[in-house]
N, C-alpha and C. Protein backbone atom coordinates (compact mmCIF):
# COMPACT_ATOMS: atom_id res chain seq x y z
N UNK A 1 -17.82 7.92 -21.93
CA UNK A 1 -17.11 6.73 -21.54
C UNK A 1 -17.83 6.01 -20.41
N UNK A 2 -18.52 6.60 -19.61
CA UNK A 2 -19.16 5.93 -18.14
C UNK A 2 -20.06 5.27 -18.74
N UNK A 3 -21.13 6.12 -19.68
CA UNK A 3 -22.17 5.03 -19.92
C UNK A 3 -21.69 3.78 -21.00
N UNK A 4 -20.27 3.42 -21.51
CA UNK A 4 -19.71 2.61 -22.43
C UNK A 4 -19.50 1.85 -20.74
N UNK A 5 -18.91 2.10 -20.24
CA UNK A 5 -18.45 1.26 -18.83
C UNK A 5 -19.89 0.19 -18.26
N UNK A 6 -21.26 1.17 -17.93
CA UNK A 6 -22.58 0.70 -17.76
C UNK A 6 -23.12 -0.22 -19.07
N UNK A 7 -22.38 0.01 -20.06
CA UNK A 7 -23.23 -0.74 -21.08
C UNK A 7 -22.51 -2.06 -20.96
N UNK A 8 -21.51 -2.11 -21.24
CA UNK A 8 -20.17 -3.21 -20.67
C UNK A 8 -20.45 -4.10 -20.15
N UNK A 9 -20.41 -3.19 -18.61
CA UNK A 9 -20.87 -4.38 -17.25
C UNK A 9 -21.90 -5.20 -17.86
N UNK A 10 -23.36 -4.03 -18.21
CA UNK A 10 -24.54 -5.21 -18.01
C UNK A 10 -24.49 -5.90 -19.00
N UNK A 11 -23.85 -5.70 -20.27
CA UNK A 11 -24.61 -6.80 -21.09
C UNK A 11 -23.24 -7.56 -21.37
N UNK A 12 -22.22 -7.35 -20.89
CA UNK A 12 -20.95 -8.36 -21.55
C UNK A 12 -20.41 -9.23 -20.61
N UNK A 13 -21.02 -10.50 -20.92
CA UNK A 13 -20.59 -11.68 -19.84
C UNK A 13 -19.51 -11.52 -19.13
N UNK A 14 -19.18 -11.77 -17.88
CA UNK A 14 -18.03 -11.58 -16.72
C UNK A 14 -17.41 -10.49 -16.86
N UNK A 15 -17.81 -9.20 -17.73
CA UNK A 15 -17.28 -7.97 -17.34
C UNK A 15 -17.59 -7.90 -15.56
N UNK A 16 -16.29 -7.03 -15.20
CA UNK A 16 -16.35 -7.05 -13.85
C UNK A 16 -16.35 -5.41 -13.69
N UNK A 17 -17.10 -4.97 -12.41
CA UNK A 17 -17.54 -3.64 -12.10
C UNK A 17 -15.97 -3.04 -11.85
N UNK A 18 -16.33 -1.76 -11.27
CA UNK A 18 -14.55 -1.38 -10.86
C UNK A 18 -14.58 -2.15 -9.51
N UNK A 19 -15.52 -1.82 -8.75
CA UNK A 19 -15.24 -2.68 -7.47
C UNK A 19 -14.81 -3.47 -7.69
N UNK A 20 -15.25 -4.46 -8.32
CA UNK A 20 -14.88 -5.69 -8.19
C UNK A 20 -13.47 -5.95 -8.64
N UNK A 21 -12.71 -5.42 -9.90
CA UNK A 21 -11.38 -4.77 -10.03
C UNK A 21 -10.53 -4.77 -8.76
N UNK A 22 -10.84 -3.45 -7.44
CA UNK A 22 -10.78 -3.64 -6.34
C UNK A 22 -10.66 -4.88 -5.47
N UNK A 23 -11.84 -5.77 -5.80
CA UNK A 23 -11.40 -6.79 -4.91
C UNK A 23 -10.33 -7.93 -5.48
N UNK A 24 -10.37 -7.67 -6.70
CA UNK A 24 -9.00 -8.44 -7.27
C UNK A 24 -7.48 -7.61 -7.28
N UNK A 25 -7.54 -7.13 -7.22
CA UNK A 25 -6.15 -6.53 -7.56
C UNK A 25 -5.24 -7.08 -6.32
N UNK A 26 -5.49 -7.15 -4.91
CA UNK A 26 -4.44 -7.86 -4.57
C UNK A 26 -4.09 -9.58 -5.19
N UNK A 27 -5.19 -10.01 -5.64
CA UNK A 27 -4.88 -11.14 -5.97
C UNK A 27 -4.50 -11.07 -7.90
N UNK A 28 -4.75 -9.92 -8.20
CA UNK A 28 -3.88 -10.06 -9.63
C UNK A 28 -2.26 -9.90 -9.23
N UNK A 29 -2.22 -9.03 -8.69
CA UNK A 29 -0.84 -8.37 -8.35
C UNK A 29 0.07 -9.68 -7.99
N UNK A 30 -0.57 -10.69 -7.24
CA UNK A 30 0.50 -11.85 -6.32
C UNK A 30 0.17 -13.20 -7.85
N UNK A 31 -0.59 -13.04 -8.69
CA UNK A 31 -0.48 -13.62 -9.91
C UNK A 31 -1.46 -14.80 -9.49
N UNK A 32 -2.59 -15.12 -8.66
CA UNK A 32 -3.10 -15.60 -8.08
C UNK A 32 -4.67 -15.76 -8.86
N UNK A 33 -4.88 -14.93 -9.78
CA UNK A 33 -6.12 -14.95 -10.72
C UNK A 33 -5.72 -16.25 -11.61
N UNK A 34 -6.97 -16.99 -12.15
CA UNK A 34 -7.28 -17.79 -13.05
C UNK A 34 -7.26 -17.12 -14.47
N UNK A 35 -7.10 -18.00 -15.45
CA UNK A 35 -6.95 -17.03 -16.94
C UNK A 35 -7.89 -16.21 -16.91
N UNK A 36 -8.94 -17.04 -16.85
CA UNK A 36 -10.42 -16.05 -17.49
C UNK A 36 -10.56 -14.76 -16.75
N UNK A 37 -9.86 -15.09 -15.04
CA UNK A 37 -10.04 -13.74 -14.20
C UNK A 37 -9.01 -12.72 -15.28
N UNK A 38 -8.08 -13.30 -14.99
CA UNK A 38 -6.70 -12.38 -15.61
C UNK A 38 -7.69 -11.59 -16.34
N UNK A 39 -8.04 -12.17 -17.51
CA UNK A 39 -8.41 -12.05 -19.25
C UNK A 39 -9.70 -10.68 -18.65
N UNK A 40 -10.51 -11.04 -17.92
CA UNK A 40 -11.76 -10.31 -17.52
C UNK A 40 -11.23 -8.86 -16.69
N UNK A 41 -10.47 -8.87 -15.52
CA UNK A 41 -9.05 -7.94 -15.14
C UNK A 41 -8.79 -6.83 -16.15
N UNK A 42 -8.26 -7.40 -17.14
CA UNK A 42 -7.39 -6.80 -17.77
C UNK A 42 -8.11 -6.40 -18.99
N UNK A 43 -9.42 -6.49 -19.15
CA UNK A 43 -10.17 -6.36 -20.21
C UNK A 43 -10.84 -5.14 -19.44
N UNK A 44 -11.21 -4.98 -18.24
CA UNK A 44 -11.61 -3.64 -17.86
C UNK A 44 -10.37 -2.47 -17.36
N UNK A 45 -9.17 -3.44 -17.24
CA UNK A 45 -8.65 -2.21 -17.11
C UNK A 45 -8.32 -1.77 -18.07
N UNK A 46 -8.24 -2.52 -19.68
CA UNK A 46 -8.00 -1.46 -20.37
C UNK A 46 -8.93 -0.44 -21.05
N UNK A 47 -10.23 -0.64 -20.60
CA UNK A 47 -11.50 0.50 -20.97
C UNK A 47 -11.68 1.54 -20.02
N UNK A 48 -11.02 1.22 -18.77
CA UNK A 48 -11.40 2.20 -17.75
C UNK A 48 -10.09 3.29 -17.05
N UNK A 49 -10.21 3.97 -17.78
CA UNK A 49 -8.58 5.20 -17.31
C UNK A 49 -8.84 5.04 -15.74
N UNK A 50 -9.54 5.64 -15.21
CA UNK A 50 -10.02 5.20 -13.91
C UNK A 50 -9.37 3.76 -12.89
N UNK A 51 -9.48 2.89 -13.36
CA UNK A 51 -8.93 1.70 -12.55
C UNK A 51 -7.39 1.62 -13.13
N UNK A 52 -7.80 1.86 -14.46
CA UNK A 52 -5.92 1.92 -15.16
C UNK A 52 -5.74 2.94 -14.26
N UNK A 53 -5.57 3.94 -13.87
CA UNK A 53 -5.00 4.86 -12.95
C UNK A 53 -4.17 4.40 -11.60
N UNK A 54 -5.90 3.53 -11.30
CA UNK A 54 -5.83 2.86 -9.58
C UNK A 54 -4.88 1.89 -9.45
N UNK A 55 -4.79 1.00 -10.50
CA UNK A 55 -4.37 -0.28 -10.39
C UNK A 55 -1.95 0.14 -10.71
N UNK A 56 -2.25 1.50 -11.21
CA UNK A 56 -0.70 1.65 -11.46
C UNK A 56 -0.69 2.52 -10.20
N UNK A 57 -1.53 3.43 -9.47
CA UNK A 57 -0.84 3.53 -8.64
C UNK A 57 -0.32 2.76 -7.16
N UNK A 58 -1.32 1.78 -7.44
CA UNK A 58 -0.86 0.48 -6.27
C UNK A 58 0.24 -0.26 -6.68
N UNK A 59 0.63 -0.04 -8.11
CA UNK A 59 2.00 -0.47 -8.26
C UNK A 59 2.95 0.28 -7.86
N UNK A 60 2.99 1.52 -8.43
CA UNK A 60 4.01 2.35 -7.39
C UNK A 60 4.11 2.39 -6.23
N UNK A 61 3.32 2.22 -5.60
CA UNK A 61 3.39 2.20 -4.01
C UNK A 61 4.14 0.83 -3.67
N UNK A 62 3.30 0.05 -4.21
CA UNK A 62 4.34 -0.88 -3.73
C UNK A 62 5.58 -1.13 -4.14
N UNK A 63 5.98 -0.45 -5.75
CA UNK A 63 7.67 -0.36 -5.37
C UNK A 63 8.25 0.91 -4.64
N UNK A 64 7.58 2.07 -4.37
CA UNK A 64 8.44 2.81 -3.65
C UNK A 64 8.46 2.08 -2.49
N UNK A 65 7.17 1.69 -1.82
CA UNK A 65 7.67 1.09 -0.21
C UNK A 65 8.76 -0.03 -0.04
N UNK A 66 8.71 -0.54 -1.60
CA UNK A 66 9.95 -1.83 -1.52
C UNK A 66 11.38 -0.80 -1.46
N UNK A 67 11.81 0.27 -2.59
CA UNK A 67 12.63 1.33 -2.51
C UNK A 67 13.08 1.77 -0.78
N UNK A 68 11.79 2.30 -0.33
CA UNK A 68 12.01 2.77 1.05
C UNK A 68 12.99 1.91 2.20
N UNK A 69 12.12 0.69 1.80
CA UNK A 69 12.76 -0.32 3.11
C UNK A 69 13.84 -0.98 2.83
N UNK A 70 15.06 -0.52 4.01
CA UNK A 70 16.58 -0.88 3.48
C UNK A 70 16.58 -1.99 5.02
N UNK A 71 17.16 -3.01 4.56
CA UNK A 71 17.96 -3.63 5.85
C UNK A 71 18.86 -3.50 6.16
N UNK A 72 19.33 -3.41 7.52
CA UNK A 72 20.57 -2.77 8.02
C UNK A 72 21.41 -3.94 8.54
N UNK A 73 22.13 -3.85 8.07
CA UNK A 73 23.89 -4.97 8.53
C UNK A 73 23.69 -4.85 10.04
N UNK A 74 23.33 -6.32 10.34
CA UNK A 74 23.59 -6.35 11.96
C UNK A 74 24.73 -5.99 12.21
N UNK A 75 24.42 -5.29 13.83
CA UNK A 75 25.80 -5.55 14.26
C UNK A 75 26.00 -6.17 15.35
N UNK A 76 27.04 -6.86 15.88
CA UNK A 76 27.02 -7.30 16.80
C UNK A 76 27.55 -7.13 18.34
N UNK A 77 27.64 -5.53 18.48
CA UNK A 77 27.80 -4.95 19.81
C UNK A 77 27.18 -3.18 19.05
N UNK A 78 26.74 -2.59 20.23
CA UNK A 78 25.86 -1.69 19.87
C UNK A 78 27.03 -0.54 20.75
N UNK A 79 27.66 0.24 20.34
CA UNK A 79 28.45 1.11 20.34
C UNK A 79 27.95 1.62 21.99
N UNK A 80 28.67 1.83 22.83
CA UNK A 80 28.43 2.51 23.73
C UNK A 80 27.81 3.79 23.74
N UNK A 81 28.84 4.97 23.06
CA UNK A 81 28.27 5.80 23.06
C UNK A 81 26.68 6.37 22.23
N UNK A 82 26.60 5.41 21.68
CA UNK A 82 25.10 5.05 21.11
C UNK A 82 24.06 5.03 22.06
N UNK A 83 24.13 3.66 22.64
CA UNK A 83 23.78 3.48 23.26
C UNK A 83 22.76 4.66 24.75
N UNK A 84 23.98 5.42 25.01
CA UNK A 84 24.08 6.53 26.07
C UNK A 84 23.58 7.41 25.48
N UNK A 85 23.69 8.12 23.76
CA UNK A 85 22.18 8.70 23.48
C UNK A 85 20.90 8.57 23.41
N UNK A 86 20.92 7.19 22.80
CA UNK A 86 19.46 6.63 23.06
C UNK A 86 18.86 6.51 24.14
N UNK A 87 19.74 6.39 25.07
CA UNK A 87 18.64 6.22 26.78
C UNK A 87 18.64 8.17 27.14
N UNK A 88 19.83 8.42 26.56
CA UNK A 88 19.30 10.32 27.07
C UNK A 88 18.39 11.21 26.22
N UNK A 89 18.25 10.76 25.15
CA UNK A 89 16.86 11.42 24.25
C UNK A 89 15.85 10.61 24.64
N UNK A 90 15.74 8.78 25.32
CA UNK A 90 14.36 8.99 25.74
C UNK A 90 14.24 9.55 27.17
N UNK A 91 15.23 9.40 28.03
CA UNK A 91 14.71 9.99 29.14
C UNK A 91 14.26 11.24 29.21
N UNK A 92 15.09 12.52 28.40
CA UNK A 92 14.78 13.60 28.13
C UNK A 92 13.42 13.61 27.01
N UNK A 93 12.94 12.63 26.42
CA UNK A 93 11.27 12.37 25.74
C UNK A 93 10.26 12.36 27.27
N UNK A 94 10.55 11.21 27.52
CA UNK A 94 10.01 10.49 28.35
C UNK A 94 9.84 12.08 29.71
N UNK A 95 10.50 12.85 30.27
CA UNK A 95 10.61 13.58 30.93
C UNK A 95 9.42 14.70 30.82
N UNK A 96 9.95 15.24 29.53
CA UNK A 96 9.08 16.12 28.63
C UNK A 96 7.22 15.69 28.69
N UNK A 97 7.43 14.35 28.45
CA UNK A 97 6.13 14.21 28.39
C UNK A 97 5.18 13.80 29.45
N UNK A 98 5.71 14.01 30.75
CA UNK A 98 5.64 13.88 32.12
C UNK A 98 5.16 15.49 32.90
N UNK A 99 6.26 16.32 32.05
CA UNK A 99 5.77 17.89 32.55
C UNK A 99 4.76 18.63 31.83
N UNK A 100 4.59 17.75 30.33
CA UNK A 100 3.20 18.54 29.66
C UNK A 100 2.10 17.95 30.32
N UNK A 101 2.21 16.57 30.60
CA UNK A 101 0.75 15.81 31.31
C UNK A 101 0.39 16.69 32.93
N UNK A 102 1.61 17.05 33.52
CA UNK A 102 1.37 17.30 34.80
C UNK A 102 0.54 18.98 34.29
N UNK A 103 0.86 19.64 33.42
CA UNK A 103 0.31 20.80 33.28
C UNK A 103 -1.06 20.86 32.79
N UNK A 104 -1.28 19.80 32.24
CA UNK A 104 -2.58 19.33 31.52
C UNK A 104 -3.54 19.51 32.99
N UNK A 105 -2.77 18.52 33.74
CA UNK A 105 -3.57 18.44 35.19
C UNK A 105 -3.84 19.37 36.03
């Protein structure tokens, strides 16, 4: 298959390398390629398991990271007692990392 990939590139007009795959894929992904790019794109990824690989797993990534990131319902007063943990886990951070530096020293 590699040397079908080398034969490809050199002799089949606007075949594109994998790199170059690489440097398109953010701009396939945002739909930002011209036909012929598309057409040239998508003509190596379907010869190359390799970039077909690459190119789906930059799709997953980018929907799990879309999955991952939730927005949270403002609120509009921040609970006191909240509040009073957050300043006592960093002071007790912040503390901690005051007595490892001094031991360092």
């Amino acid at each position: 298959m590699l040397m079908i990939k080398r034969l490809m590139t050199k002799y089949v007009p606007g075949m594109l390398t994998c790199q170059e795959v690489d440097g398109f894929l953010y701009d396939f992904h945002q739909g930002n390629l011209s036909f012929s790019q598309q057409f040239t794109f998508k003509m190596h990824i379907s010869m190359c398991r390799e970039c077909k690989s690459y190119v789906n797993d930059y799709k997953d990534n980018i929907r799990l990271s879309k999955e991952g990131f939730v927005i949270a319902e403002p609120i509009d007063k921040v609970p006191e007692a909240l509040m009073t943990a957050i300043l006592k886990a960093r002071y007790s951070h912040d503390a901690a990392v005051k007595v490892a530096q001094d031991h360092k020293d």
